[in-house]
Protein backbone atom coordinates (compact mmCIF):
# COMPACT_ATOMS: atom_id res chain seq x y z
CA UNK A 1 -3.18 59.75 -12.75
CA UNK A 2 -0.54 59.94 -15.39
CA UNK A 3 3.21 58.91 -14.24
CA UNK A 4 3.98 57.45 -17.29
CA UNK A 5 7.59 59.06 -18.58
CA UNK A 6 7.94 61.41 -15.45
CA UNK A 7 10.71 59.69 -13.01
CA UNK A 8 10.03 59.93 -9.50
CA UNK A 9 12.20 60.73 -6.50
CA UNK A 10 13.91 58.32 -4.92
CA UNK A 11 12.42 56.17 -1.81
CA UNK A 12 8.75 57.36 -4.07
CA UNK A 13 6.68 54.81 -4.92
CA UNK A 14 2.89 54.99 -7.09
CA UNK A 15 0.05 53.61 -4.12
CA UNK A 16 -2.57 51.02 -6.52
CA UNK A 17 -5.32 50.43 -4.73
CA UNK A 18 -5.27 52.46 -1.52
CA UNK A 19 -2.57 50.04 -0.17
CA UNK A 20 0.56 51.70 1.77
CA UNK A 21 3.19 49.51 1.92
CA UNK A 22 4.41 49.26 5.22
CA UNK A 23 7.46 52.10 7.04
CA UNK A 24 5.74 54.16 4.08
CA UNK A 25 4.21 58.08 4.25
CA UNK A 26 1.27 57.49 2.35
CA UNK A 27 -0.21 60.75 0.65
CA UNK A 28 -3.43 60.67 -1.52
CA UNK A 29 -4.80 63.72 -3.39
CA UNK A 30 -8.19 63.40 -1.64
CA UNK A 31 -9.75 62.89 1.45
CA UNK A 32 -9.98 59.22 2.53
CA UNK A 33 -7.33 57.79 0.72
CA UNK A 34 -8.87 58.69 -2.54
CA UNK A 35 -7.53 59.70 -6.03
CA UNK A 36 -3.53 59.92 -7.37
CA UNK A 37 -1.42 58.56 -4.23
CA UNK A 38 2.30 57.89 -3.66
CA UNK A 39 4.49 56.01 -0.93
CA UNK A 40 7.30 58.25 0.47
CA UNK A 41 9.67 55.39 2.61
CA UNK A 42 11.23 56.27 5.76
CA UNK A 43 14.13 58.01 5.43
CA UNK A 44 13.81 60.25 2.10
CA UNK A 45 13.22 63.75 2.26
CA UNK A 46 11.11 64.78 -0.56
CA UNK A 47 9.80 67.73 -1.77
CA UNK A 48 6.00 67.45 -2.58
CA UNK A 49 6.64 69.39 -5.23
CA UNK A 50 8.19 66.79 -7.12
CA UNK A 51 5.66 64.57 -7.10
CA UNK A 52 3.19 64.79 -9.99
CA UNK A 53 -0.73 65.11 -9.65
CA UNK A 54 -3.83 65.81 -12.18
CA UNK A 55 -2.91 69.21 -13.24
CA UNK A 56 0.18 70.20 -11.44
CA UNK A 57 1.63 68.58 -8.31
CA UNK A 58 0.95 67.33 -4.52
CA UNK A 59 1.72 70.79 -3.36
CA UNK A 60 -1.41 71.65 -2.56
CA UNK A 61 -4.74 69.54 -0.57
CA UNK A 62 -2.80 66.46 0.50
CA UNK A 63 -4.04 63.90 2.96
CA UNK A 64 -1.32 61.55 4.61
CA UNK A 65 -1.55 58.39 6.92
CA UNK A 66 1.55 56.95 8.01
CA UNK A 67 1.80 53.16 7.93
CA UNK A 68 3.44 51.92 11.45
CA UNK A 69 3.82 48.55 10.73
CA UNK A 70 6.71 47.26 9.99
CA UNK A 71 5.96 43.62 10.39
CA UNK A 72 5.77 41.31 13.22
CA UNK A 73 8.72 39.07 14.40
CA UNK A 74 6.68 36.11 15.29
């Protein structure tokens, strides 16, 4: 995936690794948190649009998984 140079939305973040950081809208190109993959935190609206894939954008065949955990307070 190529992000270098293009500016992402704010509250976007690239996902290395298959990790979602936590209170995060993972999406991944592919099925089972495979290929390009980005971390929308709670709160932004985004349009999918916006964010860039091999060839165009995440418009199109995007899988999500939320990540619910937002930490434990001991």
């Amino acid at each position: 995936m190529t992000t270098q140079g293009t500016r992402l939305p704010a509250g976007v973040v690239v996902i290395e690794n298959s990790e979602c950081p936590p209170a995060t809208l993972g999406l991944w190109k592919h099925y089972g948190r495979k290929g390009p993959a980005y971390g929308i935190g709670a709160g932004y609206a985004v349009s999918l649009g916006e964010l860039p894939a091999d060839g165009g954008s995440m418009t199109k065949n995007v899988s999500s998984w939320v990540n619910t955990d937002f930490g434990s307070s001991g």
